[in-house]
C-alpha atoms as a PDB file:
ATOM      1  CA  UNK A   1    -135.596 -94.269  49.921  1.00  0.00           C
ATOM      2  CA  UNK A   2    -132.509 -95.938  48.029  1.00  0.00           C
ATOM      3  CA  UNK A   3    -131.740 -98.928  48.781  1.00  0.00           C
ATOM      4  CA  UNK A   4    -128.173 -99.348  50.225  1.00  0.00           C
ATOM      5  CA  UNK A   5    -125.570-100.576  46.929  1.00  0.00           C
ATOM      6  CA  UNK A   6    -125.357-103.778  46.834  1.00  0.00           C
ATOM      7  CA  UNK A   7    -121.061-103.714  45.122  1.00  0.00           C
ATOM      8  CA  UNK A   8    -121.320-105.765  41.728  1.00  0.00           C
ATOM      9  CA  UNK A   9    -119.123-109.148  40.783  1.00  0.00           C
ATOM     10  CA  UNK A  10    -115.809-108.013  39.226  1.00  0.00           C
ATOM     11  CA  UNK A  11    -116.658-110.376  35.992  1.00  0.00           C
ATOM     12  CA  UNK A  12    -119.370-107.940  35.117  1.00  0.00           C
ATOM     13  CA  UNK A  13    -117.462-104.629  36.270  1.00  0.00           C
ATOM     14  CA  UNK A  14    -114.423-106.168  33.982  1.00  0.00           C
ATOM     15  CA  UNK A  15    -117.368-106.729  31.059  1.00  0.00           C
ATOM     16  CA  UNK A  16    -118.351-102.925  31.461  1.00  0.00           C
ATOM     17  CA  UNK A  17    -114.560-101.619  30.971  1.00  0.00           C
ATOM     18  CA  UNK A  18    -114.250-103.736  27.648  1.00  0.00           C
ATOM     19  CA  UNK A  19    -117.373-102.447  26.515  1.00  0.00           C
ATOM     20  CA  UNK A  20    -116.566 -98.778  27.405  1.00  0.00           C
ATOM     21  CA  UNK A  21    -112.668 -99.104  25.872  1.00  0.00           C
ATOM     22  CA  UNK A  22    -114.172-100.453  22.838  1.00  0.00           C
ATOM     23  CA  UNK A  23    -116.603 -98.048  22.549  1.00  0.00           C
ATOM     24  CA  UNK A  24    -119.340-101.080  21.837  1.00  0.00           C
ATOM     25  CA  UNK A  25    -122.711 -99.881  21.653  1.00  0.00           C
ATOM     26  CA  UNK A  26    -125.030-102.102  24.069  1.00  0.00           C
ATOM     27  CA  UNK A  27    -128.466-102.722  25.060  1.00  0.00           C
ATOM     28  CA  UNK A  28    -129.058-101.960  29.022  1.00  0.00           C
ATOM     29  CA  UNK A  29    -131.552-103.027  31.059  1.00  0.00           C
ATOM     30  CA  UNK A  30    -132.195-101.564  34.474  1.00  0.00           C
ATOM     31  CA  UNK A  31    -134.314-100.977  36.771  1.00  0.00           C
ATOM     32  CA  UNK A  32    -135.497 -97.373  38.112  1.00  0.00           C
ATOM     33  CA  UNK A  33    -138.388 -96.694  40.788  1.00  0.00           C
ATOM     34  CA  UNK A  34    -138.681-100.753  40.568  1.00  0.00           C
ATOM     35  CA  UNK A  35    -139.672-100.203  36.663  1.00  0.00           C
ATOM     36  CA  UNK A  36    -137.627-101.718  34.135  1.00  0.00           C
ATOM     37  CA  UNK A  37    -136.468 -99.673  31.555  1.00  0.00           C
ATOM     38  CA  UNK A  38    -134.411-100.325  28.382  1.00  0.00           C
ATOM     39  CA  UNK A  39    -132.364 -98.451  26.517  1.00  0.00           C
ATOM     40  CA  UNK A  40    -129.403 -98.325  23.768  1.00  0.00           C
ATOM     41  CA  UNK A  41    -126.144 -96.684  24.400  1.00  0.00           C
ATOM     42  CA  UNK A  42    -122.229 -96.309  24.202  1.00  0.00           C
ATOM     43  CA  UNK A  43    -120.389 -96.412  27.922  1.00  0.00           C
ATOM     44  CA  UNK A  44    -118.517 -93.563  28.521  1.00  0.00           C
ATOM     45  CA  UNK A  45    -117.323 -94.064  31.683  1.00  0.00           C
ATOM     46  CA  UNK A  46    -117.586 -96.227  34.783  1.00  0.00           C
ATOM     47  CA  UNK A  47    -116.692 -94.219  38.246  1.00  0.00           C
ATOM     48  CA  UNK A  48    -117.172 -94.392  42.201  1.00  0.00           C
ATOM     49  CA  UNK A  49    -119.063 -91.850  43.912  1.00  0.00           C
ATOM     50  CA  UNK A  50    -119.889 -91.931  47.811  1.00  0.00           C
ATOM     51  CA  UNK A  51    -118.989 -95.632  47.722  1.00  0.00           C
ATOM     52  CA  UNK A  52    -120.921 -96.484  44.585  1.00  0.00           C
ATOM     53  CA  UNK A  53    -120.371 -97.682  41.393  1.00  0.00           C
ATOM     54  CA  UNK A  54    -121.720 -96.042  38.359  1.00  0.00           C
ATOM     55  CA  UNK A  55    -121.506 -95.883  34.298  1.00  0.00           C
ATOM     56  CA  UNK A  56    -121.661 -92.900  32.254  1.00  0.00           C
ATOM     57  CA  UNK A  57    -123.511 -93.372  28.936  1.00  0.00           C
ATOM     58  CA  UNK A  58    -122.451 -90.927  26.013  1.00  0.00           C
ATOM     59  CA  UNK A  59    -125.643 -89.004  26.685  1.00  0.00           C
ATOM     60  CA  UNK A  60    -124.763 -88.445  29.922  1.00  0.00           C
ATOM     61  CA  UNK A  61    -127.466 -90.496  31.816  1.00  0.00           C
ATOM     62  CA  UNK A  62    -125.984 -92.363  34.706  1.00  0.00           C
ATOM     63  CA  UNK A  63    -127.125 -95.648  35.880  1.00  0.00           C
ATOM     64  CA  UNK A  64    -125.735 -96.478  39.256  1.00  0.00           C
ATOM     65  CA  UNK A  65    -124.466-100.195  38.707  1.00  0.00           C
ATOM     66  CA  UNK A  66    -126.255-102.651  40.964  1.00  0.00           C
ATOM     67  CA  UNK A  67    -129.628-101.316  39.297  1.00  0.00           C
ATOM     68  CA  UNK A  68    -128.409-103.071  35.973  1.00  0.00           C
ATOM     69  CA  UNK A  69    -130.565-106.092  35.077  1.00  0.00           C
ATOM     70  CA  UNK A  70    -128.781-107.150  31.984  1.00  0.00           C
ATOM     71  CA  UNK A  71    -126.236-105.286  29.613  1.00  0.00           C
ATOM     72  CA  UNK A  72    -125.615-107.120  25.901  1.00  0.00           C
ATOM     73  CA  UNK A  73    -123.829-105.761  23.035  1.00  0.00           C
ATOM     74  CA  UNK A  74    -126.089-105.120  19.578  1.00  0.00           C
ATOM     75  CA  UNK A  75    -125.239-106.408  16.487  1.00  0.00           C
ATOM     76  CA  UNK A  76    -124.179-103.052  15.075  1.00  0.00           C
END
């Protein structure tokens, strides 16, 4: 069972939107069925379903925000 969201600090959600308008490429780490996974990606889009927050990657995988461990731009 899903664990209820737990709504992410606005700093971070603000972070997300720059990297998404600029079209930055970034290296996400989340974490699905408790295993952490990493990946490379450009944001798409960041949008509220049912109450929670998600982010759209251009390949359009969705990663619903409070599973996000850590999200840095690459050097690209």
């Amino acid at each position: 069972m899903e664990k209820k969201y737990q709504p992410i600090n606005c700093n971070v959600y603000d972070q997300l939107e720059a990297y998404a308008t600029l079209k930055k490429e970034v290296e996400i780490s989340y974490s699905k069925d408790n295993v952490e996974v990493n990946i490379r990606s450009v944001i798409k889009d960041l949008y509220t379903r049912q109450k929670e927050e998600f982010l759209l990657l251009d390949n359009e995988q969705e990663i619903r925000l409070d599973h996000i461990l850590s999200i840095t731009p690459t050097k690209k």
